[in-house]
N, C-alpha and C. Protein backbone atom coordinates (compact mmCIF):
# COMPACT_ATOMS: atom_id res chain seq x y z
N UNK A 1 125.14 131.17 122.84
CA UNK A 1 123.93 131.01 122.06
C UNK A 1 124.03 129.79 121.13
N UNK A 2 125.08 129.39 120.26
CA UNK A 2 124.75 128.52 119.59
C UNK A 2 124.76 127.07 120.12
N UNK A 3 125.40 127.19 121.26
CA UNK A 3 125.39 126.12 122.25
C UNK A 3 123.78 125.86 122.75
N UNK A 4 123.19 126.67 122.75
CA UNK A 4 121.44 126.50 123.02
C UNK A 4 121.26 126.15 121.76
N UNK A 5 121.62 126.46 120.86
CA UNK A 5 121.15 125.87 119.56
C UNK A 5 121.35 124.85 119.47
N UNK A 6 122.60 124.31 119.39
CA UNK A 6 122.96 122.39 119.38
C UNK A 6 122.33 121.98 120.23
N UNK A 7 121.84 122.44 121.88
CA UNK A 7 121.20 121.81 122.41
C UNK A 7 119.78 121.47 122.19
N UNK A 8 119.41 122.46 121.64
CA UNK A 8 117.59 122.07 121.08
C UNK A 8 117.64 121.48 119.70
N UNK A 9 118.37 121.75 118.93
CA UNK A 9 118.70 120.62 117.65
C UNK A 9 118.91 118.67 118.20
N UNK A 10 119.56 119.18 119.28
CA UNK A 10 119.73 117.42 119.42
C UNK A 10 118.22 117.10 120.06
N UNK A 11 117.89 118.31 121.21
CA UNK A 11 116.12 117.59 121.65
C UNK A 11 115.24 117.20 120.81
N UNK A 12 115.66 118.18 119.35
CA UNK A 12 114.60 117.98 118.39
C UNK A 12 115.15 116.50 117.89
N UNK A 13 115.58 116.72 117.47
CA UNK A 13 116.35 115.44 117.03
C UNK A 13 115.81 114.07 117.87
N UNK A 14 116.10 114.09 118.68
CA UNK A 14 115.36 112.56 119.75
C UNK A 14 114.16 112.89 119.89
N UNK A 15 113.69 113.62 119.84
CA UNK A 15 112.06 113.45 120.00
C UNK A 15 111.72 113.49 118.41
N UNK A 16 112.06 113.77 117.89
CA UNK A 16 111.98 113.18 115.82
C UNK A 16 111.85 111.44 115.95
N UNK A 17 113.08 111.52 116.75
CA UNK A 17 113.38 109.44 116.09
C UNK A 17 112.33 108.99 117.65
N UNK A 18 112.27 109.36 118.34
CA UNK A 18 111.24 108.37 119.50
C UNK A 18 109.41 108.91 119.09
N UNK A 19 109.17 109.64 118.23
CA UNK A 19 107.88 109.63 117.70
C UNK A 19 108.06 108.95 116.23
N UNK A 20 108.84 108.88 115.81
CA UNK A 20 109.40 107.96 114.62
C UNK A 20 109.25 106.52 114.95
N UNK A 21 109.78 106.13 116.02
CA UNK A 21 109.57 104.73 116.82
C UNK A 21 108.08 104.27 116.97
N UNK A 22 107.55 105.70 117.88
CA UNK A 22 106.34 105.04 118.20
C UNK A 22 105.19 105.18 116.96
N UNK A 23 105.58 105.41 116.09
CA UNK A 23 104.54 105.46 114.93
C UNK A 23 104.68 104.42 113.51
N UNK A 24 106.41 103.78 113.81
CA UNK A 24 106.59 102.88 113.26
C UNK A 24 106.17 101.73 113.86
N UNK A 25 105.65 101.31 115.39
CA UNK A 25 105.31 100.45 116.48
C UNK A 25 103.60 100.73 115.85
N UNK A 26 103.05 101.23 115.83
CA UNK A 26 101.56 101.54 115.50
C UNK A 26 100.92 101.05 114.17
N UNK A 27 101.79 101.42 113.27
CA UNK A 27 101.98 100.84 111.98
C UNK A 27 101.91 99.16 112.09
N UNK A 28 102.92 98.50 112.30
CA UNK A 28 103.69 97.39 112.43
C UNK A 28 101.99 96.58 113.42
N UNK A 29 101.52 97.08 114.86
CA UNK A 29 100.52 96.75 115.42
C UNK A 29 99.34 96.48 114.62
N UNK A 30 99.15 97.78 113.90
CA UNK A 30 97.97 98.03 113.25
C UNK A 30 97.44 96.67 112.09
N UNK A 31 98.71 96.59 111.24
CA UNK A 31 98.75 95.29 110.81
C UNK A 31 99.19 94.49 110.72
N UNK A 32 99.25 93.97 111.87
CA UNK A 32 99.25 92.99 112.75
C UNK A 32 97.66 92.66 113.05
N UNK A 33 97.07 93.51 113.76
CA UNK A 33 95.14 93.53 114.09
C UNK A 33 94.57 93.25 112.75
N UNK A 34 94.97 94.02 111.83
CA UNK A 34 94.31 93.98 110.65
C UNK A 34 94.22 92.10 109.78
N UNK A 35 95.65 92.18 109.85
CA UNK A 35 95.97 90.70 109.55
C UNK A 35 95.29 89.09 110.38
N UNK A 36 95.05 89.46 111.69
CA UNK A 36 95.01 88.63 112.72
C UNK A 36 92.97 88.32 112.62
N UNK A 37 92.27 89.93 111.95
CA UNK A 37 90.72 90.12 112.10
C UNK A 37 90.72 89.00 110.92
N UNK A 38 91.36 89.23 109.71
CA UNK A 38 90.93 88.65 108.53
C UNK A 38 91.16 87.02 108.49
N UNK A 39 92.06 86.63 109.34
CA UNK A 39 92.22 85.19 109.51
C UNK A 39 91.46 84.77 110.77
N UNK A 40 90.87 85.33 111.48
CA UNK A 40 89.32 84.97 112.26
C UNK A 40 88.67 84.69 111.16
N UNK A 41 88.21 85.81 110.69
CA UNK A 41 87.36 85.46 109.69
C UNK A 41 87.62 84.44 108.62
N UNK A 42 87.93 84.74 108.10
CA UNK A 42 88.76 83.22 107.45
C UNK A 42 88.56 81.73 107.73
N UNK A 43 88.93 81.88 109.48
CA UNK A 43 88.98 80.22 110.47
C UNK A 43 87.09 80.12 110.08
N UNK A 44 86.78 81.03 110.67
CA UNK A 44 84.77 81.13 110.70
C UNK A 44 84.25 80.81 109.87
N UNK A 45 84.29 81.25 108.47
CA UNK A 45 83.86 80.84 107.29
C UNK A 45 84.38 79.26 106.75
N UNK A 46 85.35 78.50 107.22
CA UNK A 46 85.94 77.64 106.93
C UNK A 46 85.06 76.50 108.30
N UNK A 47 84.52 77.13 109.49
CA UNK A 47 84.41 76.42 109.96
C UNK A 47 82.49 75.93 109.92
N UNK A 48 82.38 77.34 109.60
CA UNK A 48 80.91 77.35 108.72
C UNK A 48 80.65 76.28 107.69
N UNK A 49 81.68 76.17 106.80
CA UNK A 49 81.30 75.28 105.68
C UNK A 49 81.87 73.91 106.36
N UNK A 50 82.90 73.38 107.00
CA UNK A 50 82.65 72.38 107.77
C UNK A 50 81.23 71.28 108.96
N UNK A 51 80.88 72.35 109.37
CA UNK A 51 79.83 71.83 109.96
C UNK A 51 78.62 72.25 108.60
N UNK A 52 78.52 72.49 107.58
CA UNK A 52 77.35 72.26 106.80
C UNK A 52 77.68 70.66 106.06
N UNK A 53 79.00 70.38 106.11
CA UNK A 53 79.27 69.33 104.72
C UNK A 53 79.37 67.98 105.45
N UNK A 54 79.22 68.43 107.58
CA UNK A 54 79.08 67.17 108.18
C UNK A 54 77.44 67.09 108.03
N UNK A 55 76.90 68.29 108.08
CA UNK A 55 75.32 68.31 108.35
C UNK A 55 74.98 67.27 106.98
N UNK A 56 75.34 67.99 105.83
CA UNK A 56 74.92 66.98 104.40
C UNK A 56 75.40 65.98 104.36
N UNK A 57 76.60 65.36 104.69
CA UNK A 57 76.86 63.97 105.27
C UNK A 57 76.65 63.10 106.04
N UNK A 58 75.39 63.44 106.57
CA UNK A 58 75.24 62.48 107.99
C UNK A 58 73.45 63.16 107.33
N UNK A 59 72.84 63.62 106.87
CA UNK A 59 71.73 63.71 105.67
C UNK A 59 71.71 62.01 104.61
N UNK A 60 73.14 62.51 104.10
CA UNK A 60 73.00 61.45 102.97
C UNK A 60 73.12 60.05 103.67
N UNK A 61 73.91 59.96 104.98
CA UNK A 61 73.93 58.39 105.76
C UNK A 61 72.64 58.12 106.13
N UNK A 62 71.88 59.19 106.41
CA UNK A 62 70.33 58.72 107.16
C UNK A 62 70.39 58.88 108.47
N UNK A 63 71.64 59.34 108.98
CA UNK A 63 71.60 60.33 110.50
C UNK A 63 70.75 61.42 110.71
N UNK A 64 70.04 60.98 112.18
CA UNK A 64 69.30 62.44 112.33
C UNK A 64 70.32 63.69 112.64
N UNK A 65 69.88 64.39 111.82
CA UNK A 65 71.08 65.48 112.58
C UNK A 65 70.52 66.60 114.06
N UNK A 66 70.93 66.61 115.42
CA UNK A 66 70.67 66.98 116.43
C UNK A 66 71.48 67.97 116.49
N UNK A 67 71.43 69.47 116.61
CA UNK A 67 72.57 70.48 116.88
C UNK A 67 73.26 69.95 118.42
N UNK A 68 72.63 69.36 119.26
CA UNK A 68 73.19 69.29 120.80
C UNK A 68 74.63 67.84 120.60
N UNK A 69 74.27 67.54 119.27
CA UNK A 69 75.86 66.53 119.38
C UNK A 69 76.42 67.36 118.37
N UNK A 70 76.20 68.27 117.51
CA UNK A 70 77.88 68.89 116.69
C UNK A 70 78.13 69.83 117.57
């Protein structure tokens, strides 16, 4: 009997640390996505105000501004 015992103590045991793994992997993913959405956003808004400050610059030269060339 206690030999069934050590044996389901150790099953418990590895299936403890390999759901331990995969939830430290989920974590670690998660933000990762989280991190990766906010620097999209980030690039977008940065690229937003780029094409407005060529739009007002090529305003103040006396360029027509055409969306089909930016």
């Amino acid at each position: 009997l206690s030999r069934q015992a050590e044996n389901l103590l150790c099953r418990l045991q590895e299936n403890f640390e390999a759901l331990t793994e995969k939830l430290t992997l989920r974590n670690i993913l998660f933000g990762t996505w989280v991190i990766f959405n906010f620097l999209l956003e980030e690039m977008g808004e940065r690229i937003n105000d780029l094409e407005k400050r060529v739009a007002d610059l090529m305003t103040e030269a006396g360029v027509e501004n055409r969306d089909e060339e930016l």
